[in-house]
PDB file of N, CA and C in Angstrom:
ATOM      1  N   UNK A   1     122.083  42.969 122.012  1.00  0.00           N
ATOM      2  CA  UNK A   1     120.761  42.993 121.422  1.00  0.00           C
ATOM      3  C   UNK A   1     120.532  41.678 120.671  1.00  0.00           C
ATOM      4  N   UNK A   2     119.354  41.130 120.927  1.00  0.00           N
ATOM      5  CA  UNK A   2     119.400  39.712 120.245  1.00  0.00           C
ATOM      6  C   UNK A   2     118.666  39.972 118.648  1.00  0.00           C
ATOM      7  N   UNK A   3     118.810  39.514 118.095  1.00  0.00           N
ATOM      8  CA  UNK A   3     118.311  39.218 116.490  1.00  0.00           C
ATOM      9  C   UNK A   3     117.608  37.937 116.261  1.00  0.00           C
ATOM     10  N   UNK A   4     116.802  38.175 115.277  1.00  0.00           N
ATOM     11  CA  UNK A   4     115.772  37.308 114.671  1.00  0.00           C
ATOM     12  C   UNK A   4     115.735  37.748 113.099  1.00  0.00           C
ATOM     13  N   UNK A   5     115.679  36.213 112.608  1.00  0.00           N
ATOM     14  CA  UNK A   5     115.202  36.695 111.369  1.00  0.00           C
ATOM     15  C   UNK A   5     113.919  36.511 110.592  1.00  0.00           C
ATOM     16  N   UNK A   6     113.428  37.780 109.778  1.00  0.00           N
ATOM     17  CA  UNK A   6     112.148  37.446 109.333  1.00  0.00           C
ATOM     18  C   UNK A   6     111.729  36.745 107.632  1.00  0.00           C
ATOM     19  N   UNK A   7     111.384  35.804 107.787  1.00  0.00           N
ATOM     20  CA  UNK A   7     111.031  35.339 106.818  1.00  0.00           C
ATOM     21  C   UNK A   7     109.699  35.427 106.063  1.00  0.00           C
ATOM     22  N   UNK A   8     108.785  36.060 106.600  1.00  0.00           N
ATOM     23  CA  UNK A   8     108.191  36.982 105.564  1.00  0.00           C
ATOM     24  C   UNK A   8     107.403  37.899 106.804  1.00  0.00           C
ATOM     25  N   UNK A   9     106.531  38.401 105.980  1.00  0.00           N
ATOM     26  CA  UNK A   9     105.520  39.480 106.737  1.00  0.00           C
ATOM     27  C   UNK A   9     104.238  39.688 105.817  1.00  0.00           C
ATOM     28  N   UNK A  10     102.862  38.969 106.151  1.00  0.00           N
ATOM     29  CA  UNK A  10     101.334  38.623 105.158  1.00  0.00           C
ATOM     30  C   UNK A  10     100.860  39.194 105.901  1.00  0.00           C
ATOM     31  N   UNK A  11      99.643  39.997 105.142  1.00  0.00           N
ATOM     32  CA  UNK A  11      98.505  40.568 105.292  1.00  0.00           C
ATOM     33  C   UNK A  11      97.492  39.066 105.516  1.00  0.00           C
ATOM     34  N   UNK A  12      97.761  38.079 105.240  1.00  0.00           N
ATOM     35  CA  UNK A  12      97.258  37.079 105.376  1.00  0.00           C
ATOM     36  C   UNK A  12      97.555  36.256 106.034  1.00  0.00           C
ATOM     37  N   UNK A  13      96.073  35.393 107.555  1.00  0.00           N
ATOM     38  CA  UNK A  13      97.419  35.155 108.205  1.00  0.00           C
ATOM     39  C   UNK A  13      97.110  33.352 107.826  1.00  0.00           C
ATOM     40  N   UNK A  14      96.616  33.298 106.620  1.00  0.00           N
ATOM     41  CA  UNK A  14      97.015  31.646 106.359  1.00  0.00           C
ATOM     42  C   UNK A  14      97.999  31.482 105.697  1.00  0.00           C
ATOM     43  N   UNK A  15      98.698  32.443 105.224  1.00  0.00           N
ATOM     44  CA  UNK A  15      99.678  32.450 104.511  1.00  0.00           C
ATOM     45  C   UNK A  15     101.103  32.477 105.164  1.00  0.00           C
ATOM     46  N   UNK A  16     101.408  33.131 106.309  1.00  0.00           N
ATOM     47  CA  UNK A  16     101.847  33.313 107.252  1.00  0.00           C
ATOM     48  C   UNK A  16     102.228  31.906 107.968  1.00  0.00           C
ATOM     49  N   UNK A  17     100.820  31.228 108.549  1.00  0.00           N
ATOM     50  CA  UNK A  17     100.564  30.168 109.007  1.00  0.00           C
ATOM     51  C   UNK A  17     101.372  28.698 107.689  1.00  0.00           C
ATOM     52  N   UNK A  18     101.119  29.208 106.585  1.00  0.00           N
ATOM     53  CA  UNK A  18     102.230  28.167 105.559  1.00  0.00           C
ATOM     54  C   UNK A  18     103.535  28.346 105.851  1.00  0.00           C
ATOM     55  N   UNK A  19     103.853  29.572 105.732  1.00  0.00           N
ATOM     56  CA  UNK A  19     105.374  29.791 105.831  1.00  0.00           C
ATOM     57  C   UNK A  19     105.698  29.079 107.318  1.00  0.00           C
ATOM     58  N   UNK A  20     105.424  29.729 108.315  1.00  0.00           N
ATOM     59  CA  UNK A  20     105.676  28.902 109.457  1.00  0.00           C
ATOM     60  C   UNK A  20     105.864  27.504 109.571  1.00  0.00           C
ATOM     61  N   UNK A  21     105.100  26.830 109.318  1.00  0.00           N
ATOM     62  CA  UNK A  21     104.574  25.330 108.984  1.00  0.00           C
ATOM     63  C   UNK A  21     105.747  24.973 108.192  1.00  0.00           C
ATOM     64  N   UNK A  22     106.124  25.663 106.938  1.00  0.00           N
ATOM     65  CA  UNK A  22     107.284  24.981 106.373  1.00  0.00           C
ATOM     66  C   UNK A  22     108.960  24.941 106.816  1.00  0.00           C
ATOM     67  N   UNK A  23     109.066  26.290 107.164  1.00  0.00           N
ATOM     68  CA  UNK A  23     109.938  26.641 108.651  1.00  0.00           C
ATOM     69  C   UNK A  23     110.484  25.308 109.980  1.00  0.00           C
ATOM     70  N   UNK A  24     108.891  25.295 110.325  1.00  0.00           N
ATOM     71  CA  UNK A  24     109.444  24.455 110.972  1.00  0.00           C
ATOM     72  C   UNK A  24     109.719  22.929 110.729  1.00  0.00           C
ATOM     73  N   UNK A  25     108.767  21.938 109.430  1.00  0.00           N
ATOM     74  CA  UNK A  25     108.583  21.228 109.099  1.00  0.00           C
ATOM     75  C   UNK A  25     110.484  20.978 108.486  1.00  0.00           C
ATOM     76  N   UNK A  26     111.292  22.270 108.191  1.00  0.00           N
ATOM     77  CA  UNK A  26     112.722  21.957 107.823  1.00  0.00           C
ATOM     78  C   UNK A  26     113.417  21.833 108.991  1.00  0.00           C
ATOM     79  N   UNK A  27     113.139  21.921 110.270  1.00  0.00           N
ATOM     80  CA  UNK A  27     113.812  22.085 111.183  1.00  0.00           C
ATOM     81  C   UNK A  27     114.140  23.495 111.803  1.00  0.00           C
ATOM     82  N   UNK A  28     113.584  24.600 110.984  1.00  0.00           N
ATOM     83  CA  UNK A  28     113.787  25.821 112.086  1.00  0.00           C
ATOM     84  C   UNK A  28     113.183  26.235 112.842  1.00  0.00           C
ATOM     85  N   UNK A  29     113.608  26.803 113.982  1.00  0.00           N
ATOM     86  CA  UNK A  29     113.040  27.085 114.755  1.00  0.00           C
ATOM     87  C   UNK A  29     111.758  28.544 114.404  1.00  0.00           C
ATOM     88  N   UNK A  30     110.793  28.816 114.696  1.00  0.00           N
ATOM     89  CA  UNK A  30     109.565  29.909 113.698  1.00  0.00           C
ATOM     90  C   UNK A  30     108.770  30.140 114.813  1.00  0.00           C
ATOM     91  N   UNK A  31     107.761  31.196 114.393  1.00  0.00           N
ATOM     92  CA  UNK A  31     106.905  31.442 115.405  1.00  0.00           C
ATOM     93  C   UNK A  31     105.949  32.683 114.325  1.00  0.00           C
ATOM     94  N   UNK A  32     104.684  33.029 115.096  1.00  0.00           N
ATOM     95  CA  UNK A  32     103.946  34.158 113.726  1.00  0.00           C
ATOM     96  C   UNK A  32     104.044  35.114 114.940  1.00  0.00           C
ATOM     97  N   UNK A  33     103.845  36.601 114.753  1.00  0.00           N
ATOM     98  CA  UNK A  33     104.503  37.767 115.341  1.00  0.00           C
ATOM     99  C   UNK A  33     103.030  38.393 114.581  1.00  0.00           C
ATOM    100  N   UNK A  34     101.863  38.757 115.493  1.00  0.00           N
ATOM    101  CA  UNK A  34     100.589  39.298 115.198  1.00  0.00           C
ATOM    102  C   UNK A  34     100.651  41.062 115.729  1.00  0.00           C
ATOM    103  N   UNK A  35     100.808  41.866 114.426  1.00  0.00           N
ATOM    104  CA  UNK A  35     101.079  43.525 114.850  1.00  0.00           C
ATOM    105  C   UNK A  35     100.100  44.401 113.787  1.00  0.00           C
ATOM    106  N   UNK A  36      99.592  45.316 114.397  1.00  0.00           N
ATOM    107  CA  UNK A  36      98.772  46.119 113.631  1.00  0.00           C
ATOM    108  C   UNK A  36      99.839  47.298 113.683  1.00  0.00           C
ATOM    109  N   UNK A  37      99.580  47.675 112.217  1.00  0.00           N
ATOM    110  CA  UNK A  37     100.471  49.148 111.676  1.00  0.00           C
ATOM    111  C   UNK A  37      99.174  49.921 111.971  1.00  0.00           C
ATOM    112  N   UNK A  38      99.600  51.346 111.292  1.00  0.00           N
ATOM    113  CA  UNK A  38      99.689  52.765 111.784  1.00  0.00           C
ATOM    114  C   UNK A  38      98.170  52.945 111.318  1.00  0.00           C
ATOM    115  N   UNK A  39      97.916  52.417 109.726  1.00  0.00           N
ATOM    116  CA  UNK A  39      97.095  51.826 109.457  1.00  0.00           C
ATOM    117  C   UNK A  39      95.666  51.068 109.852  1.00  0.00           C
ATOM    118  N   UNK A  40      95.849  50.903 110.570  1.00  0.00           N
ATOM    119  CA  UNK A  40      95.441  49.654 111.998  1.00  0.00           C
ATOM    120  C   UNK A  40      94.922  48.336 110.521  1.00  0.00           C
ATOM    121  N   UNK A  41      96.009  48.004 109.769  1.00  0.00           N
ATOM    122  CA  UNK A  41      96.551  46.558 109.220  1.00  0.00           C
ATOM    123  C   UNK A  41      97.211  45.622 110.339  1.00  0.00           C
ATOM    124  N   UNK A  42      96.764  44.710 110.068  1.00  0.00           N
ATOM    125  CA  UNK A  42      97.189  43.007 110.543  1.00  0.00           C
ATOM    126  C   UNK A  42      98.291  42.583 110.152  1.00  0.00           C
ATOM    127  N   UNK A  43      99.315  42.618 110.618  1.00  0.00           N
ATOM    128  CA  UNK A  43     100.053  41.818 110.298  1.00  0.00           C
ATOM    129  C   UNK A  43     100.768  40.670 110.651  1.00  0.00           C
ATOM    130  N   UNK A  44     101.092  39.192 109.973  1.00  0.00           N
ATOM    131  CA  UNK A  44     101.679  38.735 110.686  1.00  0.00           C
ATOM    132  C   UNK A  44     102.957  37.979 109.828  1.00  0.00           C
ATOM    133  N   UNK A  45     103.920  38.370 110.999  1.00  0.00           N
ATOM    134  CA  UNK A  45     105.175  38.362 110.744  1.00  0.00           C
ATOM    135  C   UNK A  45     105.833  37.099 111.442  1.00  0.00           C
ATOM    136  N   UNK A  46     106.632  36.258 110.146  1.00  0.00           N
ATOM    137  CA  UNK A  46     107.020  34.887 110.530  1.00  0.00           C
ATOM    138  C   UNK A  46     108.539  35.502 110.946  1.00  0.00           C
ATOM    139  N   UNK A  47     108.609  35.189 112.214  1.00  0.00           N
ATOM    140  CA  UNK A  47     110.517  35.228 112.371  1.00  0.00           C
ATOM    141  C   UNK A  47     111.005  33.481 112.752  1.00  0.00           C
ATOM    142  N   UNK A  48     112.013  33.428 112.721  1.00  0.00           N
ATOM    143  CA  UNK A  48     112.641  32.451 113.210  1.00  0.00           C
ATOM    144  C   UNK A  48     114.076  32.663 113.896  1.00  0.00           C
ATOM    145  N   UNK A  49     114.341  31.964 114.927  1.00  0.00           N
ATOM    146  CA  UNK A  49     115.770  32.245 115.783  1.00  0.00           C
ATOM    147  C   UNK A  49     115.427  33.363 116.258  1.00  0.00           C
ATOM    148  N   UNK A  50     116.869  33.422 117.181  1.00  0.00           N
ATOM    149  CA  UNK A  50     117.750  34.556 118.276  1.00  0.00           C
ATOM    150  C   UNK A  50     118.721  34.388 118.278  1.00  0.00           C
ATOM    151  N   UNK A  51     119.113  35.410 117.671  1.00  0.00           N
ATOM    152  CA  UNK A  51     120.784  35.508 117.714  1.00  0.00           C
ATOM    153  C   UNK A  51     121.344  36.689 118.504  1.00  0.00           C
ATOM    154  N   UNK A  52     122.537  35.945 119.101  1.00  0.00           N
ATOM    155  CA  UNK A  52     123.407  36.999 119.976  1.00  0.00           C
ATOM    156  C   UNK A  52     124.214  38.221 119.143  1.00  0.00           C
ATOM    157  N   UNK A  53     124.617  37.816 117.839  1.00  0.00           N
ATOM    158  CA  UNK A  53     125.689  38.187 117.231  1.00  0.00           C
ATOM    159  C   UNK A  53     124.942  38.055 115.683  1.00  0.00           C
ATOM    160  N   UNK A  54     124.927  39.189 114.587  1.00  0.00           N
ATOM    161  CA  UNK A  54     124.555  38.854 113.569  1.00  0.00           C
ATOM    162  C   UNK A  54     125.402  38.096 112.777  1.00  0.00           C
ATOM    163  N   UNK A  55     126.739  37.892 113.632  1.00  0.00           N
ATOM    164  CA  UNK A  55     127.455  36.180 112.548  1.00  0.00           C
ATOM    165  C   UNK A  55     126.677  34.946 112.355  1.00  0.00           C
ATOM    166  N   UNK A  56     125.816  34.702 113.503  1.00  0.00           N
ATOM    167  CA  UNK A  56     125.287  33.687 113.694  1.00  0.00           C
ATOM    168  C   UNK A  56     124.129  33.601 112.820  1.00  0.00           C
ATOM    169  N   UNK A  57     123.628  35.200 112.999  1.00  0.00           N
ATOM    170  CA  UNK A  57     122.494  35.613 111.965  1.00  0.00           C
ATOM    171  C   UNK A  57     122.679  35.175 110.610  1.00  0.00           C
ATOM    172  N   UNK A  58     123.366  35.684 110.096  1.00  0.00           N
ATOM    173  CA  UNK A  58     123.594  35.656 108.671  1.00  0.00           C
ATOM    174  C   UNK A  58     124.128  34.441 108.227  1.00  0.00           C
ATOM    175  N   UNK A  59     125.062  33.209 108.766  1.00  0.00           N
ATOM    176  CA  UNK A  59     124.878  31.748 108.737  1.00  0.00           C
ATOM    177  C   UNK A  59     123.627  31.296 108.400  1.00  0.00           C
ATOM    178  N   UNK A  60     122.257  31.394 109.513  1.00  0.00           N
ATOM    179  CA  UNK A  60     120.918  30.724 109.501  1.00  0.00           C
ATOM    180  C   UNK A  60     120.131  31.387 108.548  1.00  0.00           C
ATOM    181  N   UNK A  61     120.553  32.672 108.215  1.00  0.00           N
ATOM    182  CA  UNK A  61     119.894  33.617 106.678  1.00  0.00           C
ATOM    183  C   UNK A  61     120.447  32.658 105.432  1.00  0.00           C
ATOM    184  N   UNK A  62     121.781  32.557 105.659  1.00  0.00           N
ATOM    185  CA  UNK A  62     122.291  31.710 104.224  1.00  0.00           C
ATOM    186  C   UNK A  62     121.574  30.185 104.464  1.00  0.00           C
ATOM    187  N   UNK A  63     121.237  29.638 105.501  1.00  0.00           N
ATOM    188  CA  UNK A  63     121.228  28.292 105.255  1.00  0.00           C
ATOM    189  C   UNK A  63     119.274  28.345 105.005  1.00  0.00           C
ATOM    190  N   UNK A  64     118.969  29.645 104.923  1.00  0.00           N
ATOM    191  CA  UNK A  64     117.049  28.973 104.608  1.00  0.00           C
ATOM    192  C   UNK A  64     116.834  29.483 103.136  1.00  0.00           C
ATOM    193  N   UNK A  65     117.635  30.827 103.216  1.00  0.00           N
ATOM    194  CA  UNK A  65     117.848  30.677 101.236  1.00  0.00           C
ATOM    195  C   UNK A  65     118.071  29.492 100.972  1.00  0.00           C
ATOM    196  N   UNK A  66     119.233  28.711 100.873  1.00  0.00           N
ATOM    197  CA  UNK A  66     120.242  27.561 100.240  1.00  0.00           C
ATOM    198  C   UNK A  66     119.214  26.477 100.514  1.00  0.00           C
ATOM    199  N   UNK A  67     118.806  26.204 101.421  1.00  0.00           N
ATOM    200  CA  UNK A  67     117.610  25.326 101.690  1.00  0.00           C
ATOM    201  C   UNK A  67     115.685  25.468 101.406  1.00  0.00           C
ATOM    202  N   UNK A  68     115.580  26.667 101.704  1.00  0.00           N
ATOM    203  CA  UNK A  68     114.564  26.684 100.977  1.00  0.00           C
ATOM    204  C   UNK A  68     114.202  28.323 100.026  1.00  0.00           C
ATOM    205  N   UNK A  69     114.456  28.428  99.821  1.00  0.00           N
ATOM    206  CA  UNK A  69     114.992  29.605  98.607  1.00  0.00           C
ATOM    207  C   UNK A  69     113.797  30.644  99.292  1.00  0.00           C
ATOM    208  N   UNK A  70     114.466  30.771 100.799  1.00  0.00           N
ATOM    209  CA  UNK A  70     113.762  32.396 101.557  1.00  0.00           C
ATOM    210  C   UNK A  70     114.754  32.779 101.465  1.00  0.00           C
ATOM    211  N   UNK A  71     114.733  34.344 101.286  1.00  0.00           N
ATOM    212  CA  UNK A  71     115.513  35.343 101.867  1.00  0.00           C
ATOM    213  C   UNK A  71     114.648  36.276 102.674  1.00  0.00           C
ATOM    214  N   UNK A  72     115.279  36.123 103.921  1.00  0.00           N
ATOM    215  CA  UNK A  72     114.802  36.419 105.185  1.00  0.00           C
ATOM    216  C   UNK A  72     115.494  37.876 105.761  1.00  0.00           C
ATOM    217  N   UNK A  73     114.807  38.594 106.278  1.00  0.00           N
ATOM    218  CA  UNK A  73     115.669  40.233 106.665  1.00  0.00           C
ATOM    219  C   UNK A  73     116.293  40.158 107.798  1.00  0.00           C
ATOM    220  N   UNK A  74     117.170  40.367 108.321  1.00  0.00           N
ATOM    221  CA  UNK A  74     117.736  40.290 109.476  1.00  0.00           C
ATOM    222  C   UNK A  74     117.120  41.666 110.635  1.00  0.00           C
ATOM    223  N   UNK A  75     116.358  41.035 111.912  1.00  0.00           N
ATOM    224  CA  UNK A  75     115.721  42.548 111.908  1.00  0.00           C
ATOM    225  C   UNK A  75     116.190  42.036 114.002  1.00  0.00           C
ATOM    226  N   UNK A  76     116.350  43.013 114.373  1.00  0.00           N
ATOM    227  CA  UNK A  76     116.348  43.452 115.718  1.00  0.00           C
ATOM    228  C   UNK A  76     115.138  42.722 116.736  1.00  0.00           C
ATOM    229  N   UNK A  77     115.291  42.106 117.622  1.00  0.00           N
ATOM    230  CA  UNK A  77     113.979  41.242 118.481  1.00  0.00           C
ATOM    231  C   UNK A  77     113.114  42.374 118.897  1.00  0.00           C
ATOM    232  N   UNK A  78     112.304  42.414 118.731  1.00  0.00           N
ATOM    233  CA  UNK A  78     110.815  44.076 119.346  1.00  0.00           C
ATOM    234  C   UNK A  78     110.619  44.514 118.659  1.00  0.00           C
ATOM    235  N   UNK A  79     110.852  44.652 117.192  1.00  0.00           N
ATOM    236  CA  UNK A  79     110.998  45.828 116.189  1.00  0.00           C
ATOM    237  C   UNK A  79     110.235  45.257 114.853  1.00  0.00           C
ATOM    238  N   UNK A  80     109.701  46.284 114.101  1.00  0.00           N
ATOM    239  CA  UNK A  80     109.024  45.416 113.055  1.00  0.00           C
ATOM    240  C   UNK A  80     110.475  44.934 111.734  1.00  0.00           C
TER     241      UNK A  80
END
């Protein structure tokens, strides 16, 4: 199962659109993830990477805290 991690999740999607932007502007790899909840809310959700193995995960989790003071959720690729 591959992994991604999310570095945030806005009701806003210029806000969203910052986080991304800064993401990648450090060198990670990002993308925005556009999902309506149950709610029928907007959301959009910044992930970055794919990981095979959550070792790899949790390396690129420590290095965007340590670098840019996210803490990012480690969440499953398809899944909110």
């Amino acid at each position: 199962m591959a992994i991604a991690l999310q570095a945030g999740a806005f009701l806003n999607q210029a806000n969203a659109n910052k986080m991304n932007a800064k993401l990648i502007k450090n060198g990670f790899d990002s993308r925005v993830l556009i999902l309506k909840d149950s709610r029928d809310r907007t959301w959009y959700l910044v992930r970055s990477g794919s990981y095979t193995n959550r070792d790899g995960a949790q390396k690129a989790c420590l290095s965007l805290k340590q670098n840019l003071g996210i803490k990012p959720l480690i969440r499953p690729v398809g899944t909110w």
